[in-house]
C-alpha atoms as a PDB file:
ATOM      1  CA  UNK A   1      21.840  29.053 -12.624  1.00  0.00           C
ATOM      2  CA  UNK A   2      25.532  27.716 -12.113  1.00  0.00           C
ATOM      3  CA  UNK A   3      27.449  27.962 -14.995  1.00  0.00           C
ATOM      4  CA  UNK A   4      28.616  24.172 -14.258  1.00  0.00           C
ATOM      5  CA  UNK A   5      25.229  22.475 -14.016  1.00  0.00           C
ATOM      6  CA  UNK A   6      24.728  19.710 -16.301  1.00  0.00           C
ATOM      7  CA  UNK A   7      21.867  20.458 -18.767  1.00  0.00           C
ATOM      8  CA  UNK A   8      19.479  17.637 -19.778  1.00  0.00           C
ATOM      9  CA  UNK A   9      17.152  18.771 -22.096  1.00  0.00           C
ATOM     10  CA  UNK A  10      14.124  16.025 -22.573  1.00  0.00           C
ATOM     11  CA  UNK A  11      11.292  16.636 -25.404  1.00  0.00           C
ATOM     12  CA  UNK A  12       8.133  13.953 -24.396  1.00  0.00           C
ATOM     13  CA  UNK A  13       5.341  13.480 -23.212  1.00  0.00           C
ATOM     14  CA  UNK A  14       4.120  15.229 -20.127  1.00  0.00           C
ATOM     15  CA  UNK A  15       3.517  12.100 -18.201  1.00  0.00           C
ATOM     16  CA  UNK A  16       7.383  10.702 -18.968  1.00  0.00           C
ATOM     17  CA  UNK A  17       8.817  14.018 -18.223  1.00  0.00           C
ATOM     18  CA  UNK A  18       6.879  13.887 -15.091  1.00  0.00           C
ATOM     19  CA  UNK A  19       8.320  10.578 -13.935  1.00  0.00           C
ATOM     20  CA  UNK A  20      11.767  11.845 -14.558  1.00  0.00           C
ATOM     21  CA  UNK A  21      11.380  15.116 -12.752  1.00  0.00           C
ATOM     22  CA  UNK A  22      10.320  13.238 -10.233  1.00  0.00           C
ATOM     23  CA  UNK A  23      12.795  10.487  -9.929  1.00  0.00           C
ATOM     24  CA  UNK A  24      15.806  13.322 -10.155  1.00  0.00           C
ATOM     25  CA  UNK A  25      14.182  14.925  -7.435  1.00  0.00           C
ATOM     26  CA  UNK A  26      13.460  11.423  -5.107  1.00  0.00           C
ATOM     27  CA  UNK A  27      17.341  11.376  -6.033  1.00  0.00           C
ATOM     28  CA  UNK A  28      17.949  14.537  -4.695  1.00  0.00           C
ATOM     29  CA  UNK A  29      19.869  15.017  -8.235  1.00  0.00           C
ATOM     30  CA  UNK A  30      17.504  17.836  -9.337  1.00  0.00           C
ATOM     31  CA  UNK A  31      18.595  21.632  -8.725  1.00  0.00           C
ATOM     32  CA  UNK A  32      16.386  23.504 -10.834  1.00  0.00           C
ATOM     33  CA  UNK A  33      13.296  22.750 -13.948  1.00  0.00           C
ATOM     34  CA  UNK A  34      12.400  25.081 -16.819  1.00  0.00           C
ATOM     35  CA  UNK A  35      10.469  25.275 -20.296  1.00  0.00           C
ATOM     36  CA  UNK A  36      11.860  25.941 -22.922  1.00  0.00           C
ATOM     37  CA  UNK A  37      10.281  26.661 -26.797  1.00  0.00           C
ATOM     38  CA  UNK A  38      13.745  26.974 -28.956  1.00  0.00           C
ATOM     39  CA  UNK A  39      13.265  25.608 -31.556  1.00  0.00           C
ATOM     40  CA  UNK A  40      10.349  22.916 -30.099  1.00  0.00           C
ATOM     41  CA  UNK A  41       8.569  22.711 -26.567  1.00  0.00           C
ATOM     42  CA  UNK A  42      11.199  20.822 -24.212  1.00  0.00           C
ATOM     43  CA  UNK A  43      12.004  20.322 -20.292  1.00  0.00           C
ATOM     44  CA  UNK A  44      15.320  21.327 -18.893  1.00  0.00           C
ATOM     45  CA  UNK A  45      17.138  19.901 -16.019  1.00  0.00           C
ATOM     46  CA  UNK A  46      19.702  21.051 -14.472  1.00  0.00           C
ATOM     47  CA  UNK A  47      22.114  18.940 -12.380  1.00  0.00           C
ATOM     48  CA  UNK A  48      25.472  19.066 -10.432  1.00  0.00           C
ATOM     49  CA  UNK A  49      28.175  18.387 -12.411  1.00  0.00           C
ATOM     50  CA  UNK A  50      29.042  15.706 -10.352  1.00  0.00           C
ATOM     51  CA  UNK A  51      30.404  12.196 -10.915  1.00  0.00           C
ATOM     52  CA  UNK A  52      27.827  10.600  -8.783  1.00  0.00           C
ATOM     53  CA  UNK A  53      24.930  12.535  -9.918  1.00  0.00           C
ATOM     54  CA  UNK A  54      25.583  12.434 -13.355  1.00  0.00           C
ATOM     55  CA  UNK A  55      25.591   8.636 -13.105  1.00  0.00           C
ATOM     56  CA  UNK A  56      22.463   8.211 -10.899  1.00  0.00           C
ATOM     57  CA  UNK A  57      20.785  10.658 -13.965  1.00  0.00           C
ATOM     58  CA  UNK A  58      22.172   7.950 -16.212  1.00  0.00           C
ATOM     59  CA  UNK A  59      20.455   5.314 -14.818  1.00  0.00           C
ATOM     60  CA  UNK A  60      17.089   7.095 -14.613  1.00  0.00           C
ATOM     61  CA  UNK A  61      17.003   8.511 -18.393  1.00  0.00           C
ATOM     62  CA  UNK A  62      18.631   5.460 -19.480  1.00  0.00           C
ATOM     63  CA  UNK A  63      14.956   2.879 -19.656  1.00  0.00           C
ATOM     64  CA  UNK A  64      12.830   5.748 -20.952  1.00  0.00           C
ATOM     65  CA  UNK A  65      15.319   6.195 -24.159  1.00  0.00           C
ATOM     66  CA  UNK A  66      12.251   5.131 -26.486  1.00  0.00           C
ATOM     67  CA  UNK A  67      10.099   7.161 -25.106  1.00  0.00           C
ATOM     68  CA  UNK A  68      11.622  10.620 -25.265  1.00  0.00           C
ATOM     69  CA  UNK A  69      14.122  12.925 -27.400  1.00  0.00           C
ATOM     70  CA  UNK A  70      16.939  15.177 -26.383  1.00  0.00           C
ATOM     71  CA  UNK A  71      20.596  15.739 -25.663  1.00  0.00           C
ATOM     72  CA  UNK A  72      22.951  16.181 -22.714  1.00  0.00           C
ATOM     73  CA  UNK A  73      24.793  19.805 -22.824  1.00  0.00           C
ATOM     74  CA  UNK A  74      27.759  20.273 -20.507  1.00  0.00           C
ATOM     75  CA  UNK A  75      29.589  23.169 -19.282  1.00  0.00           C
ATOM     76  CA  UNK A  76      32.570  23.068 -21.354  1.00  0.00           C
ATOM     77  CA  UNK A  77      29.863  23.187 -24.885  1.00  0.00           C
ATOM     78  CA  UNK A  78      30.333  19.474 -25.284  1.00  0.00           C
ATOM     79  CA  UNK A  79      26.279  17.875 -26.282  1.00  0.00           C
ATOM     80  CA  UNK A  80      25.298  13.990 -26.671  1.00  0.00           C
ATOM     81  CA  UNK A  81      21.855  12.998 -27.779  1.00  0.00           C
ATOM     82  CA  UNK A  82      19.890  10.938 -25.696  1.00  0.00           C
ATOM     83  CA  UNK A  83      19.953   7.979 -28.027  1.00  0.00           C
ATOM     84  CA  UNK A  84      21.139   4.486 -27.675  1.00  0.00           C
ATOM     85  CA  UNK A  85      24.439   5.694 -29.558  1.00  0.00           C
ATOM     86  CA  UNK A  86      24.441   8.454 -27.344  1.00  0.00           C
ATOM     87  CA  UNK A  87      23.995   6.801 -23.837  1.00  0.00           C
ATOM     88  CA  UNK A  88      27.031   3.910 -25.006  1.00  0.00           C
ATOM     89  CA  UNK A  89      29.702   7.579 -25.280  1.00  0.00           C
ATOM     90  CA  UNK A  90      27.778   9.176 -22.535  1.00  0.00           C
ATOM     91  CA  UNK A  91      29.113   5.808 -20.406  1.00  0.00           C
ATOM     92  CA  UNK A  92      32.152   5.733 -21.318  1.00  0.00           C
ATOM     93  CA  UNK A  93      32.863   9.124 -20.583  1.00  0.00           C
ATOM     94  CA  UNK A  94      31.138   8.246 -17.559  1.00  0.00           C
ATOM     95  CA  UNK A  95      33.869   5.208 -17.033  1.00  0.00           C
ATOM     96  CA  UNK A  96      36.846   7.563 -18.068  1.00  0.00           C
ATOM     97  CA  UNK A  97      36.006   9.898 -15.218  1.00  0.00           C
ATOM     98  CA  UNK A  98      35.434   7.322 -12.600  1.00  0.00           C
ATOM     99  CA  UNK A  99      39.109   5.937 -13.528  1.00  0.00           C
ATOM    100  CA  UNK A 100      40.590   9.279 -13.309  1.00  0.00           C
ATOM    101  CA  UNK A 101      39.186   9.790  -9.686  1.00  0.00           C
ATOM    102  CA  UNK A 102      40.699   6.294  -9.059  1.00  0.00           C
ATOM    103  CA  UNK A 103      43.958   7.794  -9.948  1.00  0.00           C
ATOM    104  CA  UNK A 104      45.051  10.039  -7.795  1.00  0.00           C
ATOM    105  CA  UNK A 105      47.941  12.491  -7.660  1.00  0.00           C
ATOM    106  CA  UNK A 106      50.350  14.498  -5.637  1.00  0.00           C
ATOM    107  CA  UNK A 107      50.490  18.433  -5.940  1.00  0.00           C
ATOM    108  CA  UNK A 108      53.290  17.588  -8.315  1.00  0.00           C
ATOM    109  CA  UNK A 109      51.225  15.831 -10.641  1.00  0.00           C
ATOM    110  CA  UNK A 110      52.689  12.835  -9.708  1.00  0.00           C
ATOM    111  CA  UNK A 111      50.283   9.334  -8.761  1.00  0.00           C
ATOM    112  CA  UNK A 112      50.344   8.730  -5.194  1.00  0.00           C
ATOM    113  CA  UNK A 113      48.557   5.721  -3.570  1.00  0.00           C
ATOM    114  CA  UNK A 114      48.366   7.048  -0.117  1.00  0.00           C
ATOM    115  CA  UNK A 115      45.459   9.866  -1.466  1.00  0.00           C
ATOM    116  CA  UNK A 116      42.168   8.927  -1.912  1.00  0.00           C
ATOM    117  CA  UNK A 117      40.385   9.341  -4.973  1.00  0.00           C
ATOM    118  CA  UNK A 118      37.212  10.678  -3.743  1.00  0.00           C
ATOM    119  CA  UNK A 119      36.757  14.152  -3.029  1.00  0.00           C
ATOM    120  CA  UNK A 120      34.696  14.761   0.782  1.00  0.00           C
ATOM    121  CA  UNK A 121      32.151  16.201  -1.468  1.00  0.00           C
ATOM    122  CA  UNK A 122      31.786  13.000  -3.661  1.00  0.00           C
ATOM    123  CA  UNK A 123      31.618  10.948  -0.381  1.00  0.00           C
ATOM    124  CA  UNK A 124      29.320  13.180   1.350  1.00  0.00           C
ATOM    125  CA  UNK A 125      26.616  13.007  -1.822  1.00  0.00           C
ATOM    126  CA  UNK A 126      26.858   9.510  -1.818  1.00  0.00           C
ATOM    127  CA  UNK A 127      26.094   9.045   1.772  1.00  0.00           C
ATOM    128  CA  UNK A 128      23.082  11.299   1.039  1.00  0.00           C
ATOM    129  CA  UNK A 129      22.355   9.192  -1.856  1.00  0.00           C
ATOM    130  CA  UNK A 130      23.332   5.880   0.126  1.00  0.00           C
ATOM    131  CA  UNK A 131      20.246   6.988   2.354  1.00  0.00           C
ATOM    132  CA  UNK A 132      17.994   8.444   0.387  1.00  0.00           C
ATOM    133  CA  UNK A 133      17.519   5.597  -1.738  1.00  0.00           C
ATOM    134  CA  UNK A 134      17.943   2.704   0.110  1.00  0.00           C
ATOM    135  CA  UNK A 135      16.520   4.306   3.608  1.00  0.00           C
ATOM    136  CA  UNK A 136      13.231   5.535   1.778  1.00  0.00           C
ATOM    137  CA  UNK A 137      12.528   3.826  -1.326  1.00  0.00           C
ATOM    138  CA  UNK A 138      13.389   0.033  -0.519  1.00  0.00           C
ATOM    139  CA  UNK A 139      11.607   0.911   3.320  1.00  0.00           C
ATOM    140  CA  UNK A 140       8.345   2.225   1.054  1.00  0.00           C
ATOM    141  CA  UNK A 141       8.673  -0.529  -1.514  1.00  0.00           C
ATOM    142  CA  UNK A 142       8.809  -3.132   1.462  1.00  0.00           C
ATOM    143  CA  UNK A 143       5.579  -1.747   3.170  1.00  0.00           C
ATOM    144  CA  UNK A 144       3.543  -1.718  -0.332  1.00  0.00           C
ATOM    145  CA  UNK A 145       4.621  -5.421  -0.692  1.00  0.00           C
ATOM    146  CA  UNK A 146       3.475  -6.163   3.114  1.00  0.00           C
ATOM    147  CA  UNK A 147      -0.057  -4.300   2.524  1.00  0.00           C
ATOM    148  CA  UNK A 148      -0.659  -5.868  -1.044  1.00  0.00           C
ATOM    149  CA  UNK A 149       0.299  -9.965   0.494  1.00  0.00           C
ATOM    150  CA  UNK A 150      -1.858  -8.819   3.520  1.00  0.00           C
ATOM    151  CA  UNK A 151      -5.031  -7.860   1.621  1.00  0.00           C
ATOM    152  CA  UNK A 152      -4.650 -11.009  -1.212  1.00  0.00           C
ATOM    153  CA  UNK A 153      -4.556 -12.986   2.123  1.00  0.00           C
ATOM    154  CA  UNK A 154      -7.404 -11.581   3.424  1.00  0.00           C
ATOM    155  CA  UNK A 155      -9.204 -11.739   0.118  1.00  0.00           C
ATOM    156  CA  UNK A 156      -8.172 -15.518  -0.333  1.00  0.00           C
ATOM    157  CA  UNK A 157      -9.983 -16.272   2.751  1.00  0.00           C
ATOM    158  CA  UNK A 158     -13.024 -14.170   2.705  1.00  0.00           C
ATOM    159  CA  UNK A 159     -13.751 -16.520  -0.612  1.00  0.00           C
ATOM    160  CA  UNK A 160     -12.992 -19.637   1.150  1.00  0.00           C
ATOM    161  CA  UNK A 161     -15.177 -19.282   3.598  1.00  0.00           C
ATOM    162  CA  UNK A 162     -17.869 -18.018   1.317  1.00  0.00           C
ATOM    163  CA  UNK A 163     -17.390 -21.548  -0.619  1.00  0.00           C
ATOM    164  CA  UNK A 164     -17.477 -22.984   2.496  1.00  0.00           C
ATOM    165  CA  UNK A 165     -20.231 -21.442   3.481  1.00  0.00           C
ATOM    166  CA  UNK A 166     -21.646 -22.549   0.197  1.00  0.00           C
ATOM    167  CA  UNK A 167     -20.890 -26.224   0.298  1.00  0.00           C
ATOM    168  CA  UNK A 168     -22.239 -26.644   3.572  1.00  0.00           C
ATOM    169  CA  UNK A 169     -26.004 -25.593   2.897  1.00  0.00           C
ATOM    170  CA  UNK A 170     -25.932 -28.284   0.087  1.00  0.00           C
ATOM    171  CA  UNK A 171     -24.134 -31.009   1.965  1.00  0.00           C
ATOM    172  CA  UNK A 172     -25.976 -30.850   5.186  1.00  0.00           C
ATOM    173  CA  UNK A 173     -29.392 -30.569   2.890  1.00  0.00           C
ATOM    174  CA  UNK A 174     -28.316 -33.926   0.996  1.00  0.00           C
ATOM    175  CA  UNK A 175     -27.355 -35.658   3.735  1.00  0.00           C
ATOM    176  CA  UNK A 176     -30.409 -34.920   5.501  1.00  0.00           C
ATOM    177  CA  UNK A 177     -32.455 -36.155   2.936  1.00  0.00           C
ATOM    178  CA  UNK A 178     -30.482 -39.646   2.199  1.00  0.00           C
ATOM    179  CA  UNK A 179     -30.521 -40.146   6.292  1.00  0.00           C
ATOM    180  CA  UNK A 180     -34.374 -39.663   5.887  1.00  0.00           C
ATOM    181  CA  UNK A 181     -34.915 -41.673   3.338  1.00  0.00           C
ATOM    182  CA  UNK A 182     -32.839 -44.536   4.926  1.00  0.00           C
ATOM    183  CA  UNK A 183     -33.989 -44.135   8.019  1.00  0.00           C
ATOM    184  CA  UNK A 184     -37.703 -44.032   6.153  1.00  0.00           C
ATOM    185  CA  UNK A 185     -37.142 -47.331   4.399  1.00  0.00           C
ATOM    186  CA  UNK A 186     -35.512 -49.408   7.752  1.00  0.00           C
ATOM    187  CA  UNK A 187     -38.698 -48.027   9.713  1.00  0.00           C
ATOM    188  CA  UNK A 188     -40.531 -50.094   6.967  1.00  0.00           C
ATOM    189  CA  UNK A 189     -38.292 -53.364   7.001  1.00  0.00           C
ATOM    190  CA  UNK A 190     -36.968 -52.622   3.601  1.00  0.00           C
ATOM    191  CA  UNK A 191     -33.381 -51.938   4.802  1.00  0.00           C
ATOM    192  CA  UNK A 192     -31.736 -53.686   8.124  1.00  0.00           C
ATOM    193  CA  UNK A 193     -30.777 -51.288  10.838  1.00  0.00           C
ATOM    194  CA  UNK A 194     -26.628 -52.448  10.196  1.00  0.00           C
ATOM    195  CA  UNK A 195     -26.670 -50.349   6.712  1.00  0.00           C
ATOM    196  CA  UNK A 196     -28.352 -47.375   8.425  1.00  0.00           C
ATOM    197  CA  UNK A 197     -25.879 -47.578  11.068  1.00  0.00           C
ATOM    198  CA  UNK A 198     -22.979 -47.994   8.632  1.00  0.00           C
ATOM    199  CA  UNK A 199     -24.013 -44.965   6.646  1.00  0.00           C
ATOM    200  CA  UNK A 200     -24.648 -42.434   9.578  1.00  0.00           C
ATOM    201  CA  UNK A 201     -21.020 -43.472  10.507  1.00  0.00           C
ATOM    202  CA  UNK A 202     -19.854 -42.952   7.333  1.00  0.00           C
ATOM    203  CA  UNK A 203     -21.295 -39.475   6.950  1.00  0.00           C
ATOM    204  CA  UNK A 204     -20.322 -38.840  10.589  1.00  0.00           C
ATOM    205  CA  UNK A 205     -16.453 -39.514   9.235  1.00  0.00           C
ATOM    206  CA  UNK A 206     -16.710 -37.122   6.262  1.00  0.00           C
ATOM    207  CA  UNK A 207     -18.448 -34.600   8.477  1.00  0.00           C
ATOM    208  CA  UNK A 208     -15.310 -34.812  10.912  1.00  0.00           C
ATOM    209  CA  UNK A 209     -12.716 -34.752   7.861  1.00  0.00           C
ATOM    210  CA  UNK A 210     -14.507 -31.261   6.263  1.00  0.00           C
ATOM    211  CA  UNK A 211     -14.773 -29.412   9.963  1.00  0.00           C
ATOM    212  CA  UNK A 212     -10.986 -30.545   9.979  1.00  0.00           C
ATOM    213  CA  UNK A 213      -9.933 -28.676   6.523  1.00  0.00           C
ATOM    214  CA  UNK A 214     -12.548 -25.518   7.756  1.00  0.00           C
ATOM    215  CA  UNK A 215     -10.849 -25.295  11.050  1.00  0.00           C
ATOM    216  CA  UNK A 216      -7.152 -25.741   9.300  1.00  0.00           C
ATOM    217  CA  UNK A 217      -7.392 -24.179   5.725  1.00  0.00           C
ATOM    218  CA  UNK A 218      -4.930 -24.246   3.683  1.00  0.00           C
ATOM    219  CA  UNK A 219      -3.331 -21.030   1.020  1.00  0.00           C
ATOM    220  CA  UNK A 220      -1.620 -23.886  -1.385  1.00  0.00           C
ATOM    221  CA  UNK A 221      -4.234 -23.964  -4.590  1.00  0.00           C
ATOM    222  CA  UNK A 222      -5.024 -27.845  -5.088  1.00  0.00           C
ATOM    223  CA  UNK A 223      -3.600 -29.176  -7.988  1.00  0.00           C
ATOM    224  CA  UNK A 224      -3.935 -31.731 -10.657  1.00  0.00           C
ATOM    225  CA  UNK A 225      -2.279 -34.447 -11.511  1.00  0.00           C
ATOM    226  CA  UNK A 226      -1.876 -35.673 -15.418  1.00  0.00           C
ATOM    227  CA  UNK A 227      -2.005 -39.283 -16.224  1.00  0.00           C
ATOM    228  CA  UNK A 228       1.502 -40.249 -17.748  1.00  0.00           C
END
């Protein structure tokens, strides 16, 4: 193992330490894994001890903090826990390197502002990084989203038109049976052959008006309006 490599040293449960190891490695952060039982059972990770890295590990350890124990160990013996106290110093060291990259200097020592303050290493990881994450990630991410609206889509309508479906064996029964009856009762001179007429047209409407909203559904849920 490189005698620089960040060591983060994580004691939870196996599913959290699984989600980190595999984050780290999505990250391409992760160099090497090992168990350890001094003085209890704990993960190590090793890391580049690298500006970039270091601060995309950050990020990933930084919403599990309540659900895991540890510390940070760095090459030169320095250790922070992973606490919240911890991961407010861990930042700031974080910031204080980030400003000394953005300071650059001559061989004399000297600032200089025609240097730039990231090393062709640093660059080159964060292309990598640049990629990795939002190339893959946001690309999977985006096709998950695209499946999950297709399906509720397809879901919406395969109940529709089983409602439809639905509300046409009981309208077309009714109707039947009021048309018979009317048409029963003008056969025997008890209704005039005008309100027969009128009603047929009037079912013949609302017949038109429901093909209309089967043939052009709509995915906006009706809503209600409440009485001021």
């Amino acid at each position: 193992m490189a005698q620089d490599a960040i060591k983060i040293i994580i004691i939870s449960d196996t599913e959290t330490v699984k989600d980190i190891e595999n984050d780290l490695s999505n990250a391409k952060t992760l160099i090497n894994k090992e168990e350890v039982n001094e003085p209890t059972k704990a993960t190590v990770f090793y890391i580049a001890n690298n500006t970039l890295v270091f601060s995309v590990a950050l990020n990933i350890l930084e919403p599990k903090l309540d659900k895991l124990q540890g510390r940070i160990e760095f090459s030169d013996g320095k250790n922070y826990q992973l606490t919240k106290d911890g991961m407010v110093k861990l930042k700031e060291m974080l910031i204080e390197a980030l400003n000394k990259q953005g300071e650059p200097k001559s061989p004399q020592g000297e600032p200089t502002k025609q240097q730039s303050g990231w090393s062709p290493e640093d660059l080159e990881a964060l292309g990598k990084l640049a990629i990795e994450l939002l190339g893959s990630n946001l690309a999977d991410k985006y096709i998950t989203y695209k499946k999950n609206d297709a399906d509720s889509e397809r879901t919406y309508f395969e109940s529709v038109s089983k409602h439809n479906r639905k509300m046409i064996y009981v309208l077309t029964s009714f109707l039947a049976i009021v048309v018979a009856f009317m048409s029963a009762l003008t056969a025997y001179k008890l209704v005039s052959g005008d309100a027969l007429l009128f009603l047929v047209g009037t079912i013949t409407g609302y017949l038109l008006l429901f093909i209309q909203r089967l043939v052009f559904p709509s995915k906006e849920p009706p809503t209600e309006e409440i009485p001021a």
